[in-house]
PDB file of N, CA and C in Angstrom:
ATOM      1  N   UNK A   1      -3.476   6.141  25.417  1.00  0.00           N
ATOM      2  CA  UNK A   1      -2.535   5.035  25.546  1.00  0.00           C
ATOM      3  C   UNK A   1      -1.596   5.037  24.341  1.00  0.00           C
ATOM      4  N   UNK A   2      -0.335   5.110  24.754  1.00  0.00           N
ATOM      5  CA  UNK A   2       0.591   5.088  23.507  1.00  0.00           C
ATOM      6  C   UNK A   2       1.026   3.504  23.319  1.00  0.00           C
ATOM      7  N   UNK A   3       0.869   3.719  21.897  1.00  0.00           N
ATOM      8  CA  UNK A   3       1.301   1.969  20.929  1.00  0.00           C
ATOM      9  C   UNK A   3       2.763   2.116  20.198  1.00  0.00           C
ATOM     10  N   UNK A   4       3.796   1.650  21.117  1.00  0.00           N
ATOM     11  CA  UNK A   4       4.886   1.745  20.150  1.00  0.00           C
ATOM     12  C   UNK A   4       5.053   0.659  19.607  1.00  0.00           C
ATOM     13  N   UNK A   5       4.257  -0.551  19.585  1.00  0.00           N
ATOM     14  CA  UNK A   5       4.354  -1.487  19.259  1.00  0.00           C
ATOM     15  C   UNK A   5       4.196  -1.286  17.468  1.00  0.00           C
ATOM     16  N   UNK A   6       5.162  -2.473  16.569  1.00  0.00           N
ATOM     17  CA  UNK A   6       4.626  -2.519  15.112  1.00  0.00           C
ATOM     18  C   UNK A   6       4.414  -3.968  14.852  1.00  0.00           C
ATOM     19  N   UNK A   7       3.406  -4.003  14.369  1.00  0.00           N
ATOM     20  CA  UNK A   7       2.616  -5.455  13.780  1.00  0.00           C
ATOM     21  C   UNK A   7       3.287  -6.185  12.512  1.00  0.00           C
ATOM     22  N   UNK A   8       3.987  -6.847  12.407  1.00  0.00           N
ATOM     23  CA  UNK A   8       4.321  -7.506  11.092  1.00  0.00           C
ATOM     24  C   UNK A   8       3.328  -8.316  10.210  1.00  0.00           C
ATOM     25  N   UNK A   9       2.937  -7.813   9.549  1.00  0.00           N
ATOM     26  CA  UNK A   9       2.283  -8.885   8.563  1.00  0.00           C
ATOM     27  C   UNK A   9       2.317  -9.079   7.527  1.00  0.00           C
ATOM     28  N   UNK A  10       2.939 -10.360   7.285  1.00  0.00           N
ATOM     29  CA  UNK A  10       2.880 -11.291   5.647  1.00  0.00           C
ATOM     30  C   UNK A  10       1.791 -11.402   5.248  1.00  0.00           C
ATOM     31  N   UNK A  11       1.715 -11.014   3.883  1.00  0.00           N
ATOM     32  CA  UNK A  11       0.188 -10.943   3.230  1.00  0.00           C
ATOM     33  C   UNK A  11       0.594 -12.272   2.353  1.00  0.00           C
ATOM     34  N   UNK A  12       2.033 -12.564   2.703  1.00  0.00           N
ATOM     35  CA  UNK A  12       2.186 -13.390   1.364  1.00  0.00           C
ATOM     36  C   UNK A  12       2.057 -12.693  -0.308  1.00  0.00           C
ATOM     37  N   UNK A  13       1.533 -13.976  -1.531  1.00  0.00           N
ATOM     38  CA  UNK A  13       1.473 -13.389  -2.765  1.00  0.00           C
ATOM     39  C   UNK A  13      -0.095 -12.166  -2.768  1.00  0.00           C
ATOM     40  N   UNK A  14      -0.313 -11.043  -2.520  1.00  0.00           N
ATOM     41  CA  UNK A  14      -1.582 -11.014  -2.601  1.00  0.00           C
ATOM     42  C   UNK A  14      -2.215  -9.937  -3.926  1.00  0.00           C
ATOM     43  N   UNK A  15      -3.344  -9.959  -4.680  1.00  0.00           N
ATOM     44  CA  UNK A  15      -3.434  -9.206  -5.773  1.00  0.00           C
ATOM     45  C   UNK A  15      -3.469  -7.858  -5.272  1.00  0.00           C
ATOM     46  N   UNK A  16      -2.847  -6.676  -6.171  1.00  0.00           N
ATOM     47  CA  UNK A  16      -2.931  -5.684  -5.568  1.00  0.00           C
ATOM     48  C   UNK A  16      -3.905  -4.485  -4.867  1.00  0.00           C
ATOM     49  N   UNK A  17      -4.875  -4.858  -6.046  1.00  0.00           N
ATOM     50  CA  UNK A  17      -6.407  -4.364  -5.306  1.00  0.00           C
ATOM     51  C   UNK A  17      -6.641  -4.771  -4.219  1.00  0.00           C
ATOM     52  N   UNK A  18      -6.513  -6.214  -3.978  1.00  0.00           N
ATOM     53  CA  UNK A  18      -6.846  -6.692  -2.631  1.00  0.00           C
ATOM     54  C   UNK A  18      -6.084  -5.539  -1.213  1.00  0.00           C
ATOM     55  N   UNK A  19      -5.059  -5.951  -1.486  1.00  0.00           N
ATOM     56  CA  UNK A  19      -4.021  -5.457  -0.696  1.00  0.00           C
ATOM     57  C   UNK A  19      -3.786  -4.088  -0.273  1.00  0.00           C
ATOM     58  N   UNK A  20      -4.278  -3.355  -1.099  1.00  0.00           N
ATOM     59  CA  UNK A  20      -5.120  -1.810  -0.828  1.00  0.00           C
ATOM     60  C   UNK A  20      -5.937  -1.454  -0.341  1.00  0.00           C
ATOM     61  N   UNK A  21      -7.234  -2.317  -0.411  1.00  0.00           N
ATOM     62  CA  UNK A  21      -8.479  -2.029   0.214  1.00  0.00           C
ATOM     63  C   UNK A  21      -7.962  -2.891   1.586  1.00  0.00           C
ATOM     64  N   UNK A  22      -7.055  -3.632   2.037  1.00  0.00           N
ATOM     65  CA  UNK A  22      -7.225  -4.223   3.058  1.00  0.00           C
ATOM     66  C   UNK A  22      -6.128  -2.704   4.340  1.00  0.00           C
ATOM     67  N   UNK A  23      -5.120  -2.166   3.222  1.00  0.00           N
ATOM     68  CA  UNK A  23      -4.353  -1.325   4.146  1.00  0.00           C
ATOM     69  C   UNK A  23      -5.326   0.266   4.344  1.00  0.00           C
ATOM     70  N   UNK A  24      -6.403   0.453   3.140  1.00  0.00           N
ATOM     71  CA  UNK A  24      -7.399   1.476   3.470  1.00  0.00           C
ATOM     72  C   UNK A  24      -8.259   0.652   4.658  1.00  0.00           C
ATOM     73  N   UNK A  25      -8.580  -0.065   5.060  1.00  0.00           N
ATOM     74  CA  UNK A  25      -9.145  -0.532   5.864  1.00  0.00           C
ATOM     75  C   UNK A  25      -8.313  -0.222   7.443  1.00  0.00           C
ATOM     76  N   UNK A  26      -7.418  -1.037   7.163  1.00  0.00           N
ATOM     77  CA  UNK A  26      -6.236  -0.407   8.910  1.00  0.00           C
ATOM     78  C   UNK A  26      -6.334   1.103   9.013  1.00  0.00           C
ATOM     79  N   UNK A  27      -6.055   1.869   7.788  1.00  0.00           N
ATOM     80  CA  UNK A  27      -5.728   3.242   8.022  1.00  0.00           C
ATOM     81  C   UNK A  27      -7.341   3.706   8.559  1.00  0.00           C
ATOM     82  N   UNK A  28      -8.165   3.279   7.555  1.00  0.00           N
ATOM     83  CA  UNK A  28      -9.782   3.815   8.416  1.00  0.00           C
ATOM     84  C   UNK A  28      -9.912   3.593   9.957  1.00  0.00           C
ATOM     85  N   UNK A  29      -9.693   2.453   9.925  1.00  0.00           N
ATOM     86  CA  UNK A  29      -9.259   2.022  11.328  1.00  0.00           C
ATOM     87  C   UNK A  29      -9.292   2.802  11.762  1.00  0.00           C
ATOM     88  N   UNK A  30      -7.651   3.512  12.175  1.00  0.00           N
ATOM     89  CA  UNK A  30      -6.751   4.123  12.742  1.00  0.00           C
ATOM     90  C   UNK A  30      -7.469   5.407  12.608  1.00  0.00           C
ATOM     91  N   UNK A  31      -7.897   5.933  11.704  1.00  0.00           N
ATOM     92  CA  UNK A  31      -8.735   7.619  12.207  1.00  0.00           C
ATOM     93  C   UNK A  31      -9.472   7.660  12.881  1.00  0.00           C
ATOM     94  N   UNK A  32     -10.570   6.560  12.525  1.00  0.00           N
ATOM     95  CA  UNK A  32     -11.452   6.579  13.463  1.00  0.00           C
ATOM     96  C   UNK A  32     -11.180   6.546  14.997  1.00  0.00           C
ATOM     97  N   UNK A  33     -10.618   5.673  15.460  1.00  0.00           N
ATOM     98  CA  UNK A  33     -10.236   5.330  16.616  1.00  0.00           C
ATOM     99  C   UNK A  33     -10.025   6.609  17.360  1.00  0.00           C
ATOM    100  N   UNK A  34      -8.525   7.847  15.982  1.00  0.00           N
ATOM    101  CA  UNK A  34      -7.845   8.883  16.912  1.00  0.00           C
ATOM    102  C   UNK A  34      -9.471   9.613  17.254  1.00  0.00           C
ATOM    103  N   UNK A  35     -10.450   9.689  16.155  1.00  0.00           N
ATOM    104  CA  UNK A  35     -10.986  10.486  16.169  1.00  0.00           C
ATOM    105  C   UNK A  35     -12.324  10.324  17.356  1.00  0.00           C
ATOM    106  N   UNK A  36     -11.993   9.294  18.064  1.00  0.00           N
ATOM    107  CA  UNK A  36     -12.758   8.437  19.233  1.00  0.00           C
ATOM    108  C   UNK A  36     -11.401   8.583  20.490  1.00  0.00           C
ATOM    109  N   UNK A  37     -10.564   9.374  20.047  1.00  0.00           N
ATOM    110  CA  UNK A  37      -9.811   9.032  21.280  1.00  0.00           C
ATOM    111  C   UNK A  37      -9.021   7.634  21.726  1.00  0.00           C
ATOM    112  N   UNK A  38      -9.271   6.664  20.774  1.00  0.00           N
ATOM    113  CA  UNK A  38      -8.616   5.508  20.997  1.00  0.00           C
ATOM    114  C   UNK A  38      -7.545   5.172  20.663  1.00  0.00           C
ATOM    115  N   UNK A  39      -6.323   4.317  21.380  1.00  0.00           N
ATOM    116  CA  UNK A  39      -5.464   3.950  20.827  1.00  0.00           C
ATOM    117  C   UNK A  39      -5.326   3.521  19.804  1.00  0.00           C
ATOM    118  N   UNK A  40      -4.434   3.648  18.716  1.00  0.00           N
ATOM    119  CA  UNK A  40      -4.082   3.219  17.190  1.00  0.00           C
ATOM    120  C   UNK A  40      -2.811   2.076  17.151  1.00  0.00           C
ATOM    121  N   UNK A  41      -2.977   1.508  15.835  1.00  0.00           N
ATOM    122  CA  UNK A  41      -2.521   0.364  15.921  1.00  0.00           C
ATOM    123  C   UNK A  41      -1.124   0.566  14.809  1.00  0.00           C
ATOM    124  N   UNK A  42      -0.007  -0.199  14.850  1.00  0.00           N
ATOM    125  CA  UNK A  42       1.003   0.216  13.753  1.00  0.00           C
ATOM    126  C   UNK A  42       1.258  -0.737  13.507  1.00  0.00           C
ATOM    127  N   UNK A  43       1.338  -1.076  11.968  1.00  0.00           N
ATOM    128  CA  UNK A  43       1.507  -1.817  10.962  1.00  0.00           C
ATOM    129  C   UNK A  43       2.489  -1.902   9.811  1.00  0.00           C
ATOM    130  N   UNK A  44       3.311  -2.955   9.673  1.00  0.00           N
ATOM    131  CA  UNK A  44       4.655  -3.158   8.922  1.00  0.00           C
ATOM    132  C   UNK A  44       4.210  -4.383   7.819  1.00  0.00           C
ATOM    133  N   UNK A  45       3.266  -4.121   6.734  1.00  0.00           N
ATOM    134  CA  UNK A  45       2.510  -5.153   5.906  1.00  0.00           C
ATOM    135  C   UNK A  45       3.984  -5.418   4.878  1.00  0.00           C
ATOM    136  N   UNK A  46       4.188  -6.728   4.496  1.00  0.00           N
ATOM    137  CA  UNK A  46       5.327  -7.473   3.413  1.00  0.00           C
ATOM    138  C   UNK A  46       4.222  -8.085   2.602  1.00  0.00           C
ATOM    139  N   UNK A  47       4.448  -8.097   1.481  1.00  0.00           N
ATOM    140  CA  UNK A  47       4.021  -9.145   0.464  1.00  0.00           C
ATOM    141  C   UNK A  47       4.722  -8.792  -1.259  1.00  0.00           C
ATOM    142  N   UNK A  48       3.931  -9.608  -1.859  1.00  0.00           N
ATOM    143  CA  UNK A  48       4.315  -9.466  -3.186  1.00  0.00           C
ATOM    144  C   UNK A  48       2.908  -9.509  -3.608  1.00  0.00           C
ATOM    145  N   UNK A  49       3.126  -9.128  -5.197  1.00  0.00           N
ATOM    146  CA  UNK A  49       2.055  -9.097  -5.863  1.00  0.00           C
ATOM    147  C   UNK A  49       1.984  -9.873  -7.302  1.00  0.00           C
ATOM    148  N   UNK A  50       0.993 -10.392  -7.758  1.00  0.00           N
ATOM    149  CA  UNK A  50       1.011 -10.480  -9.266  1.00  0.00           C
ATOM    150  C   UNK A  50       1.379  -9.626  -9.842  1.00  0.00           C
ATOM    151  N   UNK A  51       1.768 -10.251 -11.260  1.00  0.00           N
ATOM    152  CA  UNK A  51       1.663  -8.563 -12.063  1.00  0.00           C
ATOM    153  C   UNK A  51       0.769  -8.047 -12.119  1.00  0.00           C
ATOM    154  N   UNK A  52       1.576  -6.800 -11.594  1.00  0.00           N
ATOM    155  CA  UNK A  52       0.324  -5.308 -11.808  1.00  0.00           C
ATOM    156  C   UNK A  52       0.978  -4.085 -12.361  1.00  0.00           C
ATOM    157  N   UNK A  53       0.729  -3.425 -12.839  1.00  0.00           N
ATOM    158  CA  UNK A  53       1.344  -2.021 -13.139  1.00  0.00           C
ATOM    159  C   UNK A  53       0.211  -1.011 -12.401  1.00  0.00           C
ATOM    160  N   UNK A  54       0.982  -0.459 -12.119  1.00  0.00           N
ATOM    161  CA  UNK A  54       0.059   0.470 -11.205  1.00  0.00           C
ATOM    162  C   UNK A  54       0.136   2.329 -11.451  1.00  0.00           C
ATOM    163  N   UNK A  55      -0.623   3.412 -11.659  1.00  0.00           N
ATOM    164  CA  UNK A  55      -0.477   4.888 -11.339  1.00  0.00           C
ATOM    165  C   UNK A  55      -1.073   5.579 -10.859  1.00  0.00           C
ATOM    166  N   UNK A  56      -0.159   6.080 -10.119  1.00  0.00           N
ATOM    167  CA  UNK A  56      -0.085   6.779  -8.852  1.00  0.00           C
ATOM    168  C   UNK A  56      -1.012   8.267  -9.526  1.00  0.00           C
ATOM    169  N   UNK A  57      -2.056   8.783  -8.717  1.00  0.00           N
ATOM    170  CA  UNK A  57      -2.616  10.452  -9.069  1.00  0.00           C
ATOM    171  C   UNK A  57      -2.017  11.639  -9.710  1.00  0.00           C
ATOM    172  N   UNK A  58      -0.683  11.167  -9.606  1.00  0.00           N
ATOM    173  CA  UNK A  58      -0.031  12.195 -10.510  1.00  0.00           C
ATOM    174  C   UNK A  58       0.566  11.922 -11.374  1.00  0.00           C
ATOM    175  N   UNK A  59       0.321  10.890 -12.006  1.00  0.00           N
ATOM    176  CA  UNK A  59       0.636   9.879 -13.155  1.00  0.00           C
ATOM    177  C   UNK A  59      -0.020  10.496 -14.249  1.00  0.00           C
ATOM    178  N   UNK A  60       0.902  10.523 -15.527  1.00  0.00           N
ATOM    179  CA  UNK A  60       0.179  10.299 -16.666  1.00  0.00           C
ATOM    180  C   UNK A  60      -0.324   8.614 -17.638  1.00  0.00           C
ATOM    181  N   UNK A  61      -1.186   8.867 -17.826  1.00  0.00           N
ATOM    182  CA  UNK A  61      -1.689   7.584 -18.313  1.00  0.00           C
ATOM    183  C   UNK A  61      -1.091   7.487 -19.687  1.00  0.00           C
ATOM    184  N   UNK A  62      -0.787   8.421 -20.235  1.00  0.00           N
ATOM    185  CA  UNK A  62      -0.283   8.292 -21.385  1.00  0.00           C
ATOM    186  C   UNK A  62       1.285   7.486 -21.802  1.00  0.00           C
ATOM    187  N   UNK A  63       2.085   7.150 -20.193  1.00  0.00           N
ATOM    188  CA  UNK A  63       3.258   6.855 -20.310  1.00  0.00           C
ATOM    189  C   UNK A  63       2.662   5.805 -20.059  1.00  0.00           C
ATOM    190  N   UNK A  64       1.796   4.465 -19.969  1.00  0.00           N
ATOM    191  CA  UNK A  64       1.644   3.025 -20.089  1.00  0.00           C
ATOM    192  C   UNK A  64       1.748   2.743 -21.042  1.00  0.00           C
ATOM    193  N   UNK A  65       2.468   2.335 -21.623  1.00  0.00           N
ATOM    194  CA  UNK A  65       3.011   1.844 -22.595  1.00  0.00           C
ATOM    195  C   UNK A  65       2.355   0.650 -23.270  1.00  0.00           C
ATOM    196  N   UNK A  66       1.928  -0.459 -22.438  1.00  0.00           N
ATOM    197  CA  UNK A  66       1.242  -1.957 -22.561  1.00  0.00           C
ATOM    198  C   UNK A  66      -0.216  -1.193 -22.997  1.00  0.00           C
ATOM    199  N   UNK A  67      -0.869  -2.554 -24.101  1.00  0.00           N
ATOM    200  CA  UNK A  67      -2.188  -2.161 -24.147  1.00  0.00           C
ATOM    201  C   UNK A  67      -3.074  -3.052 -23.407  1.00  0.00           C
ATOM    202  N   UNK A  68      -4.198  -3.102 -23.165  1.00  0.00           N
ATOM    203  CA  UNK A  68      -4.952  -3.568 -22.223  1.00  0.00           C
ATOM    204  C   UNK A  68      -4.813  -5.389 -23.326  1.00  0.00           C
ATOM    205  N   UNK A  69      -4.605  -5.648 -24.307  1.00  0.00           N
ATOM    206  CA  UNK A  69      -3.913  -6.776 -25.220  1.00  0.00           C
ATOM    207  C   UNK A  69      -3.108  -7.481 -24.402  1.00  0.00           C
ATOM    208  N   UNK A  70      -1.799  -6.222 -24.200  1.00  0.00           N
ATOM    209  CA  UNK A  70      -0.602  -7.039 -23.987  1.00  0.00           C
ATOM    210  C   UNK A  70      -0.966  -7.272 -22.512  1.00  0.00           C
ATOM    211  N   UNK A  71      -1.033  -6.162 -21.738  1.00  0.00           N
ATOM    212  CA  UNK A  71      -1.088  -6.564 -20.299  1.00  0.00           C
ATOM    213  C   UNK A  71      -1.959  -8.132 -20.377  1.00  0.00           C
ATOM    214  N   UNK A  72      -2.724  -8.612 -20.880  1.00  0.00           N
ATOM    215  CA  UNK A  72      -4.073  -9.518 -20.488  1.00  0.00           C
ATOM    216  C   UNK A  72      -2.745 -10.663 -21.310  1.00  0.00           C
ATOM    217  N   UNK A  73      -2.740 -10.751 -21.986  1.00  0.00           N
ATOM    218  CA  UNK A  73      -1.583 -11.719 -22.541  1.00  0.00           C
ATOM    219  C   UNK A  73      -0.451 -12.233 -21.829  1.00  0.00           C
ATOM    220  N   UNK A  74       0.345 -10.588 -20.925  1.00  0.00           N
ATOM    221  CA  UNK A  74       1.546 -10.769 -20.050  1.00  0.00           C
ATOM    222  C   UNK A  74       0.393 -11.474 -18.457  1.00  0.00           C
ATOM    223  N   UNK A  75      -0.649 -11.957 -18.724  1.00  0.00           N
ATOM    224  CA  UNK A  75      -1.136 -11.628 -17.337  1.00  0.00           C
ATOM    225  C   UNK A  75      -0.949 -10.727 -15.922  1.00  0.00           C
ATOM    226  N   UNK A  76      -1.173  -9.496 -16.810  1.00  0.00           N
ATOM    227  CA  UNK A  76      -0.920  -8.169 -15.978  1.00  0.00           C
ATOM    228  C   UNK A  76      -2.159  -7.616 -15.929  1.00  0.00           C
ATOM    229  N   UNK A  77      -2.342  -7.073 -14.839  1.00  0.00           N
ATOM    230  CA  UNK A  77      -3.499  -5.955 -14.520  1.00  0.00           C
ATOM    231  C   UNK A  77      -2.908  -4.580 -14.168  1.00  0.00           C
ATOM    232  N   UNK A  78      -3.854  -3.605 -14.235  1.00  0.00           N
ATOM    233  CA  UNK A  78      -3.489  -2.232 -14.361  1.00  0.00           C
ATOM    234  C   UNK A  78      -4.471  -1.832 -13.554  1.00  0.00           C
ATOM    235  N   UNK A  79      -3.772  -1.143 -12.450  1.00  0.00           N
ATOM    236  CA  UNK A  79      -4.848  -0.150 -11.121  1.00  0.00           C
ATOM    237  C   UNK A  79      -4.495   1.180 -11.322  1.00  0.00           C
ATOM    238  N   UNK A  80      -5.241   2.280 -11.106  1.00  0.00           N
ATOM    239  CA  UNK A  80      -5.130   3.604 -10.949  1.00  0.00           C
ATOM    240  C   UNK A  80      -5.374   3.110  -9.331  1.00  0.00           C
ATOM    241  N   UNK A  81      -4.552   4.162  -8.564  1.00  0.00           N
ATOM    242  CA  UNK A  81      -4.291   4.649  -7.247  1.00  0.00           C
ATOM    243  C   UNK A  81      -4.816   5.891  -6.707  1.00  0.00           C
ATOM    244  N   UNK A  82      -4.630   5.830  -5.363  1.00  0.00           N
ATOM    245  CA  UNK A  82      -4.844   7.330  -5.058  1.00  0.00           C
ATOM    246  C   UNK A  82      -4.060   7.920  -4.444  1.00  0.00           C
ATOM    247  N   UNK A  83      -2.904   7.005  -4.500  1.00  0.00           N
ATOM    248  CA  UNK A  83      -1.531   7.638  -4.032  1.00  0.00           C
ATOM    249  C   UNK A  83      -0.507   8.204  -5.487  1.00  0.00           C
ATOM    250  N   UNK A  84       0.808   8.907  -4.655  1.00  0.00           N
ATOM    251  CA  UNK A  84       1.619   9.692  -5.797  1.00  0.00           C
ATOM    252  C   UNK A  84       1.903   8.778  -6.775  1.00  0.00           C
ATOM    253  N   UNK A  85       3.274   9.140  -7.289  1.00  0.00           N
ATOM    254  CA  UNK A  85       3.817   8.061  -8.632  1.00  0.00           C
ATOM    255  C   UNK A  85       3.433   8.035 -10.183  1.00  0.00           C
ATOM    256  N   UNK A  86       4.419   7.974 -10.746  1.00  0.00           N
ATOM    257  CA  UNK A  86       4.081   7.444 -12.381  1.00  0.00           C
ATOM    258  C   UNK A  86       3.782   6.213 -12.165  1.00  0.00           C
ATOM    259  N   UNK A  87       4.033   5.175 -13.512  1.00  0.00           N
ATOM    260  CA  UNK A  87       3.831   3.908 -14.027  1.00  0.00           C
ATOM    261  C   UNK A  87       4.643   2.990 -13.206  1.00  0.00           C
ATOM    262  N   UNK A  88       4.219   1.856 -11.909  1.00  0.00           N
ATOM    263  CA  UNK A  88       4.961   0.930 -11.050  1.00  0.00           C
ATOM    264  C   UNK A  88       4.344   0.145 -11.528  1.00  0.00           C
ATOM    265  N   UNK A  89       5.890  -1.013 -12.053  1.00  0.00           N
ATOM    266  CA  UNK A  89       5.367  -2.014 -12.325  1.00  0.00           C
ATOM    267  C   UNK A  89       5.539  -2.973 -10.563  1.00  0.00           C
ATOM    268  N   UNK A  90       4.839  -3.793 -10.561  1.00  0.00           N
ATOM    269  CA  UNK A  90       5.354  -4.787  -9.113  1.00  0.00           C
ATOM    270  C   UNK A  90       4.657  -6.470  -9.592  1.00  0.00           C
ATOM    271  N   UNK A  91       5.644  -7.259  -9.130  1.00  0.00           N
ATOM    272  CA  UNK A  91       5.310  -8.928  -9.553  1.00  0.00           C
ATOM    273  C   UNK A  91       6.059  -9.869  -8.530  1.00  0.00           C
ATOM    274  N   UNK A  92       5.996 -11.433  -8.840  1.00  0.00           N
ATOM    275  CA  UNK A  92       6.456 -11.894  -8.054  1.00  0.00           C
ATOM    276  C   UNK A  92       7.809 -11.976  -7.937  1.00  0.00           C
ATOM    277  N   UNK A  93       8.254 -12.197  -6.656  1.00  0.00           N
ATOM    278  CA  UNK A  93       9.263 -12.372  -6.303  1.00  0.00           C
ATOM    279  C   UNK A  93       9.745 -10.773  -5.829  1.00  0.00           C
ATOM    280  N   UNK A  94       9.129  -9.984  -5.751  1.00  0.00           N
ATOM    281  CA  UNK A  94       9.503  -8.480  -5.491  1.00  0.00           C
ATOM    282  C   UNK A  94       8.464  -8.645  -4.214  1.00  0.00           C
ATOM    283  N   UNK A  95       9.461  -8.244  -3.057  1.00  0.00           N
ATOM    284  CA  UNK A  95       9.057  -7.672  -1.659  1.00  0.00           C
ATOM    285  C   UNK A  95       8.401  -6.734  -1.664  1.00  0.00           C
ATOM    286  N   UNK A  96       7.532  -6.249  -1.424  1.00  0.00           N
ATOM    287  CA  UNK A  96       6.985  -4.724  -1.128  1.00  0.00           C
ATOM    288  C   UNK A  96       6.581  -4.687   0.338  1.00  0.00           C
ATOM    289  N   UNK A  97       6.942  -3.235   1.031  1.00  0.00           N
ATOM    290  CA  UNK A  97       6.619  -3.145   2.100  1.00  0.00           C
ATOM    291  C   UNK A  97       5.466  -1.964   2.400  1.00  0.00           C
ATOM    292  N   UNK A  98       4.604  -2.086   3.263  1.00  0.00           N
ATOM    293  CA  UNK A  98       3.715  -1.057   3.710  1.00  0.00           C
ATOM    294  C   UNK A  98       3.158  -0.611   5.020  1.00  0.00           C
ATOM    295  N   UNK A  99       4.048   0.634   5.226  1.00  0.00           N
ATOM    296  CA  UNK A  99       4.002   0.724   6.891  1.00  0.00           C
ATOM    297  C   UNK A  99       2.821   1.771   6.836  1.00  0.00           C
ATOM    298  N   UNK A 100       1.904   1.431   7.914  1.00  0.00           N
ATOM    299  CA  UNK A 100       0.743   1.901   8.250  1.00  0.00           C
ATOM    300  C   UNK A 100       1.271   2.565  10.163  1.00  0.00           C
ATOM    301  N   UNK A 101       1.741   3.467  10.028  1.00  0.00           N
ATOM    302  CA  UNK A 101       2.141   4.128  11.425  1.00  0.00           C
ATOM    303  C   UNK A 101       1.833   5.153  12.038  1.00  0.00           C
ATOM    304  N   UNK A 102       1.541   5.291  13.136  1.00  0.00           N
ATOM    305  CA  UNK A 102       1.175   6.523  13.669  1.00  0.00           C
ATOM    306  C   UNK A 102       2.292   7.081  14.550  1.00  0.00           C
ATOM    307  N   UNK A 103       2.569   8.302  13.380  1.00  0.00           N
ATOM    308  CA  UNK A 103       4.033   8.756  13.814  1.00  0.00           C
ATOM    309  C   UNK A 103       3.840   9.983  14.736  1.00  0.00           C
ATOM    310  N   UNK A 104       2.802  10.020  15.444  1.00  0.00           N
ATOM    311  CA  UNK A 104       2.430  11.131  16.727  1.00  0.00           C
ATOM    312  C   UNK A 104       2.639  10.146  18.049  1.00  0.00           C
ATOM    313  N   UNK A 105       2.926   8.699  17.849  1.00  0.00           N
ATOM    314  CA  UNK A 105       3.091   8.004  19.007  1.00  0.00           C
ATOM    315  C   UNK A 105       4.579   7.708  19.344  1.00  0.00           C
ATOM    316  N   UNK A 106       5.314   8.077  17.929  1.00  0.00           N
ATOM    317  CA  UNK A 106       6.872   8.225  18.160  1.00  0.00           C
ATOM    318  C   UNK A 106       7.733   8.933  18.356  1.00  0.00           C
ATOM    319  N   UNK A 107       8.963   9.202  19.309  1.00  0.00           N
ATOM    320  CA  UNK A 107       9.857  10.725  19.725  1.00  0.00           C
ATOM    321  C   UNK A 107      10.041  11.622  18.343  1.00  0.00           C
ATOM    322  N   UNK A 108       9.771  12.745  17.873  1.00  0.00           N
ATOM    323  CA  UNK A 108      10.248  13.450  17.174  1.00  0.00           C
ATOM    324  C   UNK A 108      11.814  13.343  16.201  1.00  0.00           C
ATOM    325  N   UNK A 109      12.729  12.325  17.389  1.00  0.00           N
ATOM    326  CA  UNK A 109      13.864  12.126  17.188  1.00  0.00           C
ATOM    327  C   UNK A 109      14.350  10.823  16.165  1.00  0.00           C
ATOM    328  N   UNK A 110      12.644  10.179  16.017  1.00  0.00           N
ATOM    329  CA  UNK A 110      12.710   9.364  14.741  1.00  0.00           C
ATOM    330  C   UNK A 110      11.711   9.498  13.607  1.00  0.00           C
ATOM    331  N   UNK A 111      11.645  10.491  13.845  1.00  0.00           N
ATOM    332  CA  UNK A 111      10.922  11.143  12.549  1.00  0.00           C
ATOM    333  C   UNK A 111      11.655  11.345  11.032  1.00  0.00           C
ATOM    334  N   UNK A 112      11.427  11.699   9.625  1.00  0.00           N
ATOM    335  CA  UNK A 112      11.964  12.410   8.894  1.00  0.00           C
ATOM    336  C   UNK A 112      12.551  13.371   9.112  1.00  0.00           C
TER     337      UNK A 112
END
């Protein structure tokens, strides 16, 4: 069964750890399912975050600049990822978007 449907969801303000383990969760989802043969679900997540600074696996740690001092002072937290990227900072009032899609259910012709 093909899902061209995409799900919008406002997470609202949410911390960023949270908000990771909740989009590793859809994506687990979603393998499992292909890997059951089941239809998959597509997802267009919005929110913002506290401060966080965040790096990405191919990050050097050495370019954070803040010490675990200042961050706790700026009320900032610091996540290592397991996605790409250097040093992202993200806070409020900054949109972030996170599309969770299964791009084998869409024409080739909207692909990259």
């Amino acid at each position: 069964m093909n899902n061209h449907l995409i799900q919008y969801l406002d997470w609202n303000l949410a911390p960023y750890s949270e908000a990771w383990q909740q989009q590793e969760e859809l994506f687990d989802s979603n393998v499992k399912g292909k890997l059951e043969n089941k239809s998959t679900e597509n997802y267009f997540i919005v929110c913002e975050h506290p401060h966080v600074y965040t790096l990405g696996k191919s990050g050097n740690s050495g370019n954070m600049l803040l010490s675990e001092e200042l961050l706790t002072a700026r009320g900032a937290t610091f996540v290592r990822t397991n996605r790409g990227g250097e040093i992202t900072y993200h806070g409020p009032g900054q949109a972030v978007g996170y599309p969770i899609i299964d791009l084998e259910l869409f024409p080739t012709s909207l692909r990259p």
